[in-house]
PDB file of N, CA and C in Angstrom:
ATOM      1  N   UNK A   1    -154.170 -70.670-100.423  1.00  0.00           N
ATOM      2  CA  UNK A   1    -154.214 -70.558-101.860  1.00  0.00           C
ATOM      3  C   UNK A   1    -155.275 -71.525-102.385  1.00  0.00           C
ATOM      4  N   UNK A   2    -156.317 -71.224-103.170  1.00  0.00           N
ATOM      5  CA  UNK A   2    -157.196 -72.185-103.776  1.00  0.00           C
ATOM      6  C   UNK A   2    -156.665 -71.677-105.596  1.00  0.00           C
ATOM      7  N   UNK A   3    -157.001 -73.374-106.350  1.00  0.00           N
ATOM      8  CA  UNK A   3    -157.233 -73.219-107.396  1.00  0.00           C
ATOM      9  C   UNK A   3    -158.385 -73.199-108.013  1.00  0.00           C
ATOM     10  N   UNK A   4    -158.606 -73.033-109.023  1.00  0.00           N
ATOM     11  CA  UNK A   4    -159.803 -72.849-109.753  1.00  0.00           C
ATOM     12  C   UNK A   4    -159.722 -73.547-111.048  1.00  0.00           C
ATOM     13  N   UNK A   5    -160.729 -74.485-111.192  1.00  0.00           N
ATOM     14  CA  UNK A   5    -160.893 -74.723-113.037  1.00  0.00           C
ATOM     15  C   UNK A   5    -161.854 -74.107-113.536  1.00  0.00           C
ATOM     16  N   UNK A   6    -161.552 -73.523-115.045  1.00  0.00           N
ATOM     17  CA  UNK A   6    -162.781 -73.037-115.608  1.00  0.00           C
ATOM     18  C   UNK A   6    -162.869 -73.874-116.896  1.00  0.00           C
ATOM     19  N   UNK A   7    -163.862 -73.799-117.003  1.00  0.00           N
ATOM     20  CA  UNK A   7    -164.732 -74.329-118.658  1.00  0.00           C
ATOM     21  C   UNK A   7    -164.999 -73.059-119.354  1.00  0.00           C
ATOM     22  N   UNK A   8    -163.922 -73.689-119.991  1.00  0.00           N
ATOM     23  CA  UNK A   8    -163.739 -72.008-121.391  1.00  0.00           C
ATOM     24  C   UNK A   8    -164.628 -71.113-122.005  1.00  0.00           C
ATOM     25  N   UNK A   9    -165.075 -72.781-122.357  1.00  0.00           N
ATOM     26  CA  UNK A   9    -166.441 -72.593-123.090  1.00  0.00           C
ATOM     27  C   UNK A   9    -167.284 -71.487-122.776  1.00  0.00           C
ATOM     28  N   UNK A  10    -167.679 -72.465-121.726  1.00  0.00           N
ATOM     29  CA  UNK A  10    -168.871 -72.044-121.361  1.00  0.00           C
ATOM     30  C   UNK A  10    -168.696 -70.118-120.779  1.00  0.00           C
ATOM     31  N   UNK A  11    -167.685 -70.529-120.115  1.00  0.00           N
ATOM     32  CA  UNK A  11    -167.281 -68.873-119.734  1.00  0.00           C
ATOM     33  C   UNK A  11    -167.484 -67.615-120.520  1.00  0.00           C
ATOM     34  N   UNK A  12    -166.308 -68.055-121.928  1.00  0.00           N
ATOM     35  CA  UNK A  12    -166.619 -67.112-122.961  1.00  0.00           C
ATOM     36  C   UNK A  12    -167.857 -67.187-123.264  1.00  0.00           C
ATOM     37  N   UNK A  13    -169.174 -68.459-123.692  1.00  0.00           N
ATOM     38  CA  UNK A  13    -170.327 -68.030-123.574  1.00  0.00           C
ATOM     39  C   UNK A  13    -171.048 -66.634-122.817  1.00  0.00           C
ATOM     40  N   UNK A  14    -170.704 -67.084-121.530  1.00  0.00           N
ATOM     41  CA  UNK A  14    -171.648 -66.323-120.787  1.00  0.00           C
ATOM     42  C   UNK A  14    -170.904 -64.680-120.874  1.00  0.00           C
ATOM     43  N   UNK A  15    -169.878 -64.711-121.152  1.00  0.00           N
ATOM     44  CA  UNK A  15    -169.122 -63.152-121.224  1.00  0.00           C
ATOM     45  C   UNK A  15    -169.810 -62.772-122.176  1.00  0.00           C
ATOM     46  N   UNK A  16    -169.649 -63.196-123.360  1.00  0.00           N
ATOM     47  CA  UNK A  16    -170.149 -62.541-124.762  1.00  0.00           C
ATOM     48  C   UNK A  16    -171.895 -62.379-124.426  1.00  0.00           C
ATOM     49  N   UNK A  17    -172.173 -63.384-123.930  1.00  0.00           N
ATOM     50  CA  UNK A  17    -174.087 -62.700-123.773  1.00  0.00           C
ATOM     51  C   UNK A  17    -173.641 -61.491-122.578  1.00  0.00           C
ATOM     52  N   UNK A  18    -173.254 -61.433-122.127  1.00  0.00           N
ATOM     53  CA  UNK A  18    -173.250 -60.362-120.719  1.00  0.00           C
ATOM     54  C   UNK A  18    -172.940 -58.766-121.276  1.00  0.00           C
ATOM     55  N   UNK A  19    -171.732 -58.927-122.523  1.00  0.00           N
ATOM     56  CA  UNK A  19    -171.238 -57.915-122.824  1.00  0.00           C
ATOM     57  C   UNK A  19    -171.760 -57.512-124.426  1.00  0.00           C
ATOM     58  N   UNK A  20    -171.675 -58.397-125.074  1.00  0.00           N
ATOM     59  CA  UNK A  20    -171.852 -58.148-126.547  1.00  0.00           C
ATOM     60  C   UNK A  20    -173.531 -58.255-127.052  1.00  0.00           C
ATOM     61  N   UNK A  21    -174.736 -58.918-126.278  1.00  0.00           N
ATOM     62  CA  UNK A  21    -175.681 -58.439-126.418  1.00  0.00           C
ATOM     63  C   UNK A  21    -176.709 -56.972-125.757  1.00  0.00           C
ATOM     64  N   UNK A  22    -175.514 -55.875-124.682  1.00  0.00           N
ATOM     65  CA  UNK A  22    -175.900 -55.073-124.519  1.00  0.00           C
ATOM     66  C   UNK A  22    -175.478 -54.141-125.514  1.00  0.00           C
ATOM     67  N   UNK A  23    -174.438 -54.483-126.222  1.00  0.00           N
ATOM     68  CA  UNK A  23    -173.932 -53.263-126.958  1.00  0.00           C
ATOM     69  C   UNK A  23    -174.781 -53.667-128.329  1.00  0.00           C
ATOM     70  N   UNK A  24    -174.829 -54.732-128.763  1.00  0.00           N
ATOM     71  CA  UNK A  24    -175.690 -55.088-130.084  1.00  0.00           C
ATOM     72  C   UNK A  24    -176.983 -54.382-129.862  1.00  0.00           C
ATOM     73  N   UNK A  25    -177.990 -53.930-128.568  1.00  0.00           N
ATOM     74  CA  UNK A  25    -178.938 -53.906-128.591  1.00  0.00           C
ATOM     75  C   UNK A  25    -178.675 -52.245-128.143  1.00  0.00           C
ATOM     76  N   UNK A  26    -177.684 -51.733-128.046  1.00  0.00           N
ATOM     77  CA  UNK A  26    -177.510 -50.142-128.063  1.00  0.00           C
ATOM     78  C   UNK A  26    -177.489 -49.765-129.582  1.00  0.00           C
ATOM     79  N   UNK A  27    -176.735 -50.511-130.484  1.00  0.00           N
ATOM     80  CA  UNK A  27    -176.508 -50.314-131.972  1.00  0.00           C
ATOM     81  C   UNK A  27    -177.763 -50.055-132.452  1.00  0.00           C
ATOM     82  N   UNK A  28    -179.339 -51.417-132.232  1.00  0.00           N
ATOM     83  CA  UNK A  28    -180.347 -51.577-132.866  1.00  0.00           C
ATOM     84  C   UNK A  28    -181.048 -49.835-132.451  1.00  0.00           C
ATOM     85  N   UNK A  29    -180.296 -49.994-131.071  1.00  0.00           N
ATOM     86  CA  UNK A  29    -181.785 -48.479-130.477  1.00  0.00           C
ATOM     87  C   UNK A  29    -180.980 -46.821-131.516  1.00  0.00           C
ATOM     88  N   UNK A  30    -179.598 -47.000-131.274  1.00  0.00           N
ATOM     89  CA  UNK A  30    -179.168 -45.664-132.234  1.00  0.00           C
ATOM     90  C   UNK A  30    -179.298 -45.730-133.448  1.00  0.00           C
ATOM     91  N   UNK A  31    -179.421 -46.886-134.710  1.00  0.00           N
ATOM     92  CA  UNK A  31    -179.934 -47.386-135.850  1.00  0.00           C
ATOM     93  C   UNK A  31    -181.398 -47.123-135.691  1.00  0.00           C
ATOM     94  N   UNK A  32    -182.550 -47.499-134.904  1.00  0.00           N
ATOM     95  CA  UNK A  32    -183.984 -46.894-135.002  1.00  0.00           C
ATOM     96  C   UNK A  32    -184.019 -46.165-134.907  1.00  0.00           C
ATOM     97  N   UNK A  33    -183.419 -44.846-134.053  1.00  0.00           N
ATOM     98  CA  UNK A  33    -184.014 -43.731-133.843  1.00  0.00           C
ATOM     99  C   UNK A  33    -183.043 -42.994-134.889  1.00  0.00           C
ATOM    100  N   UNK A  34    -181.881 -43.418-135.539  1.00  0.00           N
ATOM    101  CA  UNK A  34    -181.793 -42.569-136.672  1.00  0.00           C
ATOM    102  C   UNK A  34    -182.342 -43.277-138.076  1.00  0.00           C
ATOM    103  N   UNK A  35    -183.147 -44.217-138.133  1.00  0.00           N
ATOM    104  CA  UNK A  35    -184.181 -44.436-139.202  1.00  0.00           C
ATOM    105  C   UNK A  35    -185.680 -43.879-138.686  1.00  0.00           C
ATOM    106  N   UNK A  36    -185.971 -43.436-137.614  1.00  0.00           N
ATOM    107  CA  UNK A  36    -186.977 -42.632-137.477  1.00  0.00           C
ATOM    108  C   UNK A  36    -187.090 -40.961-137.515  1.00  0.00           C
ATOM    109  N   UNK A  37    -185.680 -40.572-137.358  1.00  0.00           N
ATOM    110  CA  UNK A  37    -185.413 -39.295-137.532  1.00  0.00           C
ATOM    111  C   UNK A  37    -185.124 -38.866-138.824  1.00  0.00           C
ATOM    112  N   UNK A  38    -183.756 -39.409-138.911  1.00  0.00           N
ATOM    113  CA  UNK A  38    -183.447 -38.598-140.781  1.00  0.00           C
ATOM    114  C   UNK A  38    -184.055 -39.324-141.723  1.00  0.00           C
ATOM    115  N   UNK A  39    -184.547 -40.748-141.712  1.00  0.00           N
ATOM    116  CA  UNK A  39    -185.013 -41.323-142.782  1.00  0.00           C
ATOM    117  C   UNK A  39    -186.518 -41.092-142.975  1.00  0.00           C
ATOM    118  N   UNK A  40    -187.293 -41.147-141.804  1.00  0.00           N
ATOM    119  CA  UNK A  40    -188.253 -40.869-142.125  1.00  0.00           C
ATOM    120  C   UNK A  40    -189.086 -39.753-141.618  1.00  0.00           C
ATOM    121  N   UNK A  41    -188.507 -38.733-141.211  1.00  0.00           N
ATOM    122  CA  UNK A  41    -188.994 -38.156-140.485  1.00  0.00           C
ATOM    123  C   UNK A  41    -190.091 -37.750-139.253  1.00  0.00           C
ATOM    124  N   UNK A  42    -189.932 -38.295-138.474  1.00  0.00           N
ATOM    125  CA  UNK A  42    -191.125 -38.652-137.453  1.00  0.00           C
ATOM    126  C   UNK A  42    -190.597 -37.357-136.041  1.00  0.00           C
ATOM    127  N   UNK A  43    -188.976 -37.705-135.895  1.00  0.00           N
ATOM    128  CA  UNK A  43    -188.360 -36.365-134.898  1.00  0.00           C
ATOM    129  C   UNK A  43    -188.031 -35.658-135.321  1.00  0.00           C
ATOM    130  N   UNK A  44    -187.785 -34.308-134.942  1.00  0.00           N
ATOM    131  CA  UNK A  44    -187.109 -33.250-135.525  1.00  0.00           C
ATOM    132  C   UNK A  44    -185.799 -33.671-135.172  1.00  0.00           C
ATOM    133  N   UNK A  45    -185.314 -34.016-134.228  1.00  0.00           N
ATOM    134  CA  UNK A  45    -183.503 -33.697-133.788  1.00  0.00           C
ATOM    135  C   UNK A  45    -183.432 -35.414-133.864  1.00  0.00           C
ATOM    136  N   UNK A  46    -182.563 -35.671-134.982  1.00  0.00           N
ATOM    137  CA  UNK A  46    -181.756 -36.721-135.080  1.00  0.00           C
ATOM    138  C   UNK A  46    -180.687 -37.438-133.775  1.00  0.00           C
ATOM    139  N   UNK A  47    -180.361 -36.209-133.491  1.00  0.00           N
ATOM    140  CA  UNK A  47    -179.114 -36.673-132.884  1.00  0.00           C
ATOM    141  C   UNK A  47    -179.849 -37.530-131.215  1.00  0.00           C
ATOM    142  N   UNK A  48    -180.670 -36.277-130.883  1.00  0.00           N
ATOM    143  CA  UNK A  48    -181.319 -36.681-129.697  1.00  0.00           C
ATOM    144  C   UNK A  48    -181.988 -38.215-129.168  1.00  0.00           C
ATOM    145  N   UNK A  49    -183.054 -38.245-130.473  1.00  0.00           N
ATOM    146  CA  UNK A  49    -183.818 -39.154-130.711  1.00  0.00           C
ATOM    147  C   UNK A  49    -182.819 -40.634-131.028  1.00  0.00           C
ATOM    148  N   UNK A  50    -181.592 -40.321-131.672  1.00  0.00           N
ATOM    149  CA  UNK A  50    -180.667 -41.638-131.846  1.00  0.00           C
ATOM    150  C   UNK A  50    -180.120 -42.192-130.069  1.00  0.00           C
ATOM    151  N   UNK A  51    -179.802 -40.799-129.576  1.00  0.00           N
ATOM    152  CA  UNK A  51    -179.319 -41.258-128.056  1.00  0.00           C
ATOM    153  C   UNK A  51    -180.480 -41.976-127.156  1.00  0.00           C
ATOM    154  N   UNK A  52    -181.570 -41.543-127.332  1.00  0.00           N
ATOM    155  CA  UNK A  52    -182.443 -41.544-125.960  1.00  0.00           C
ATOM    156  C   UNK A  52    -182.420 -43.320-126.768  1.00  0.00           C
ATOM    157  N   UNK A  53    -182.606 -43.407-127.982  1.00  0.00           N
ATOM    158  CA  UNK A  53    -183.272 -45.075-128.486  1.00  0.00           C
ATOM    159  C   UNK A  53    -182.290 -45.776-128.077  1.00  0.00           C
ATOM    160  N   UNK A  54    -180.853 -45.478-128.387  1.00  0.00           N
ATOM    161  CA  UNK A  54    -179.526 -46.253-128.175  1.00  0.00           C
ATOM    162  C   UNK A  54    -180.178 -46.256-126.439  1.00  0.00           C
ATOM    163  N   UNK A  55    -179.950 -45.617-125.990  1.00  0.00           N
ATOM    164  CA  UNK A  55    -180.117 -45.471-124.191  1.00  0.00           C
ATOM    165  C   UNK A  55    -180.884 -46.678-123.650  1.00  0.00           C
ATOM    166  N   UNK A  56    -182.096 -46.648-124.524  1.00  0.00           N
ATOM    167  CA  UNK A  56    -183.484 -47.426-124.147  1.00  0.00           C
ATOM    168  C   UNK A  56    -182.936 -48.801-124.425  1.00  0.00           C
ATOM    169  N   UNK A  57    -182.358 -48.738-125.906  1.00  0.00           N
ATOM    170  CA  UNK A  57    -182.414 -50.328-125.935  1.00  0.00           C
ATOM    171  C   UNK A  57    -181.354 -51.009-125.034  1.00  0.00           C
ATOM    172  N   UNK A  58    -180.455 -50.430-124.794  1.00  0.00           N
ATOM    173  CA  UNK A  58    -179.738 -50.889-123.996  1.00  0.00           C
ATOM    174  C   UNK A  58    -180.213 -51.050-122.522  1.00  0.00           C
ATOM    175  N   UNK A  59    -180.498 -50.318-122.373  1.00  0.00           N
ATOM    176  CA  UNK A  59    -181.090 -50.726-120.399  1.00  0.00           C
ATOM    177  C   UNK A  59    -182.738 -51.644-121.175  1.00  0.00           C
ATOM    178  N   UNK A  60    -183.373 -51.913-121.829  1.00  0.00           N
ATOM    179  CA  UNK A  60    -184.194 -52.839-122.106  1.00  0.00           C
ATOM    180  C   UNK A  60    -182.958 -54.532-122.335  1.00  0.00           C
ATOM    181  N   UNK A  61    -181.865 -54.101-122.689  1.00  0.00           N
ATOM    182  CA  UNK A  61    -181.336 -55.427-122.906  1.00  0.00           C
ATOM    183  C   UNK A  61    -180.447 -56.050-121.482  1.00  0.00           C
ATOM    184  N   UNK A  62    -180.404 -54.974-120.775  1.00  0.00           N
ATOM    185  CA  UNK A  62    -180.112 -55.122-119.121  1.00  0.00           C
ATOM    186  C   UNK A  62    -181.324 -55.912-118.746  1.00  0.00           C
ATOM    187  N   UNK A  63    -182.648 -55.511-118.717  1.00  0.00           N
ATOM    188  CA  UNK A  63    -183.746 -55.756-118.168  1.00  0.00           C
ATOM    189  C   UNK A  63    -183.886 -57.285-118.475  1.00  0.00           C
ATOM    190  N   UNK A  64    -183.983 -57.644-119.756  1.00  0.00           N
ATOM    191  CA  UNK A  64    -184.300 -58.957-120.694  1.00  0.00           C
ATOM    192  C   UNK A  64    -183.052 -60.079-119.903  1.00  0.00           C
ATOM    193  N   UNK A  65    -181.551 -59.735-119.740  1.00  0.00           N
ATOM    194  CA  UNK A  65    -180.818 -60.464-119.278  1.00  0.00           C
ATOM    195  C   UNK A  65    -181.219 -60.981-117.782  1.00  0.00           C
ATOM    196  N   UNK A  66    -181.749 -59.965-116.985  1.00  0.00           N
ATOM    197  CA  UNK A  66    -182.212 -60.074-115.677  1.00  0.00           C
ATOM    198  C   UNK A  66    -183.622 -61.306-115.667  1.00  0.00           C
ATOM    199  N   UNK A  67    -184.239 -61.136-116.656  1.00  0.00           N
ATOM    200  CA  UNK A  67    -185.118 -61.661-116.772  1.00  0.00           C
ATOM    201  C   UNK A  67    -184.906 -63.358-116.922  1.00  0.00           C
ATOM    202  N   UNK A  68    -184.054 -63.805-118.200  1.00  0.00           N
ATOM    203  CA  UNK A  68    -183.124 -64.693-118.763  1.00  0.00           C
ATOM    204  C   UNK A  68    -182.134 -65.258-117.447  1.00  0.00           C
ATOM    205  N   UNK A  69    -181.635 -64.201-116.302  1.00  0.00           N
ATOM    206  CA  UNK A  69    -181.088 -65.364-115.723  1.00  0.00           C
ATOM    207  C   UNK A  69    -180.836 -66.462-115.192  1.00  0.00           C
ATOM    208  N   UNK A  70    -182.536 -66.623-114.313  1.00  0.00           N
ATOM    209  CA  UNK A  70    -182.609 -68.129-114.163  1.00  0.00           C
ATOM    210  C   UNK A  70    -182.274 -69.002-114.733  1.00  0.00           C
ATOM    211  N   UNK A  71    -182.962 -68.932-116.139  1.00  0.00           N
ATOM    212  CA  UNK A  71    -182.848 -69.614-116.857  1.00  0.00           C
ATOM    213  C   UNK A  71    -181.114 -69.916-117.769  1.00  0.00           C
ATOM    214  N   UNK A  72    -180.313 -68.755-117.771  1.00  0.00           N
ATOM    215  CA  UNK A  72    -179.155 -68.717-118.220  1.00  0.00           C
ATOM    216  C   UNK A  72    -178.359 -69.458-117.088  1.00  0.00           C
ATOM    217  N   UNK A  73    -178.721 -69.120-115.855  1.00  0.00           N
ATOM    218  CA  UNK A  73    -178.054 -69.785-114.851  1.00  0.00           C
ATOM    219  C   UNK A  73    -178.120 -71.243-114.633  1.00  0.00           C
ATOM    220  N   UNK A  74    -178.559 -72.183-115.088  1.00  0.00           N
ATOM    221  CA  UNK A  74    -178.369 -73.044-115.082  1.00  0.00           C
ATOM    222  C   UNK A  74    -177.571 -73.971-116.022  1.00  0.00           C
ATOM    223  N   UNK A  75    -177.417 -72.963-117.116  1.00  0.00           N
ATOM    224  CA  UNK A  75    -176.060 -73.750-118.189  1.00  0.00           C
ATOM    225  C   UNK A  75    -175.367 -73.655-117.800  1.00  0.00           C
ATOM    226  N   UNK A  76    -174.797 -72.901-116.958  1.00  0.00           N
ATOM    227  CA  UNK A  76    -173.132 -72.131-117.061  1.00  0.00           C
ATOM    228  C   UNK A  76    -173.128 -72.455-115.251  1.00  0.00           C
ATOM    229  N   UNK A  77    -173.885 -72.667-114.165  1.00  0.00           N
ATOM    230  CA  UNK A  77    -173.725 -72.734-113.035  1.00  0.00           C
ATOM    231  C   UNK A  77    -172.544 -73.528-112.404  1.00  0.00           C
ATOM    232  N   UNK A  78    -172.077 -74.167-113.638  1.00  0.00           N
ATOM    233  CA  UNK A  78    -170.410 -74.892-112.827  1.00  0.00           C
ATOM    234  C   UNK A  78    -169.485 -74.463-113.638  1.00  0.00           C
ATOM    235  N   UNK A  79    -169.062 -73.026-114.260  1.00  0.00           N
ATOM    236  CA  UNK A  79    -168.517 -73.261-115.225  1.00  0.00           C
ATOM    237  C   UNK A  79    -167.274 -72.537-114.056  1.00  0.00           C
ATOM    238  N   UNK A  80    -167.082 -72.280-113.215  1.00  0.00           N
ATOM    239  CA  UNK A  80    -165.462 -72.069-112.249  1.00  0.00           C
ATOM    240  C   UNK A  80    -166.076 -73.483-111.083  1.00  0.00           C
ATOM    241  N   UNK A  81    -164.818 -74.120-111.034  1.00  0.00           N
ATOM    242  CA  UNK A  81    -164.833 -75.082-109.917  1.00  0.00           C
ATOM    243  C   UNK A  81    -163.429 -75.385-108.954  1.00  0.00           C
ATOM    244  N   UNK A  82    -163.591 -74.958-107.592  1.00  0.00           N
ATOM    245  CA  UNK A  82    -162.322 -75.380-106.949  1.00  0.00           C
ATOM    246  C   UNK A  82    -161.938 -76.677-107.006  1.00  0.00           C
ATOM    247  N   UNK A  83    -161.030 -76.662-107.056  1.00  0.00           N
ATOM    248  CA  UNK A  83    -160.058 -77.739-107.773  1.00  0.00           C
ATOM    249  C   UNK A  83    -158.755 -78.496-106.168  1.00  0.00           C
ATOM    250  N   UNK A  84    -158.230 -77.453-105.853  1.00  0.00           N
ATOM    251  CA  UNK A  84    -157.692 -77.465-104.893  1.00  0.00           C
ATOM    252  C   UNK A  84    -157.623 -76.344-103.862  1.00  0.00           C
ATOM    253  N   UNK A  85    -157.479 -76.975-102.888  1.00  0.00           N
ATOM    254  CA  UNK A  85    -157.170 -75.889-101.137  1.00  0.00           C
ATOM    255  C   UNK A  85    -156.363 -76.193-100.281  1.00  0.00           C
ATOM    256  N   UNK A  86    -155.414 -75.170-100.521  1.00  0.00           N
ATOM    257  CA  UNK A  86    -154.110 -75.515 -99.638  1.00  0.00           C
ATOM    258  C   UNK A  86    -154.220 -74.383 -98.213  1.00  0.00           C
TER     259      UNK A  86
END
């Protein structure tokens, strides 16, 4: 049996960037491509043009995190620590 400590903090940090800036950056891509479709007309099919942008920005905000991890990895790199080992 091992225990584990975590730092809350920091944990919920790194959850919320992991989870809540891919979906924020799906919102921005289905919000552009339906301000490029019905608002201003640039596509014909709204609906399409909202998915493929939602699609994009999201695997662009996959990409950006990948990019960011080094660098993310070093705040949070102790944030679980064994504690005990029985």
């Amino acid at each position: 049996m091992v225990a584990v400590s975590i730092r809350v903090s920091k944990a919920l940090g790194a959850s919320a960037l992991a989870y809540l800036f891919p979906l924020g950056m799906l919102i921005v891509g289905v919000a552009l491509g339906w301000l490029l479709a019905s608002v201003w007309g640039i596509f014909a099919d709204s609906e399409m043009t909202m998915a493929l942008f939602g699609l994009g920005f999201a695997i662009l905000s996959f990409v950006l995190l990948k990019i960011a991890a080094p660098l993310y990895n070093k705040k949070v790199s102790n944030v679980y620590r064994m504690v005990d080992k029985r």
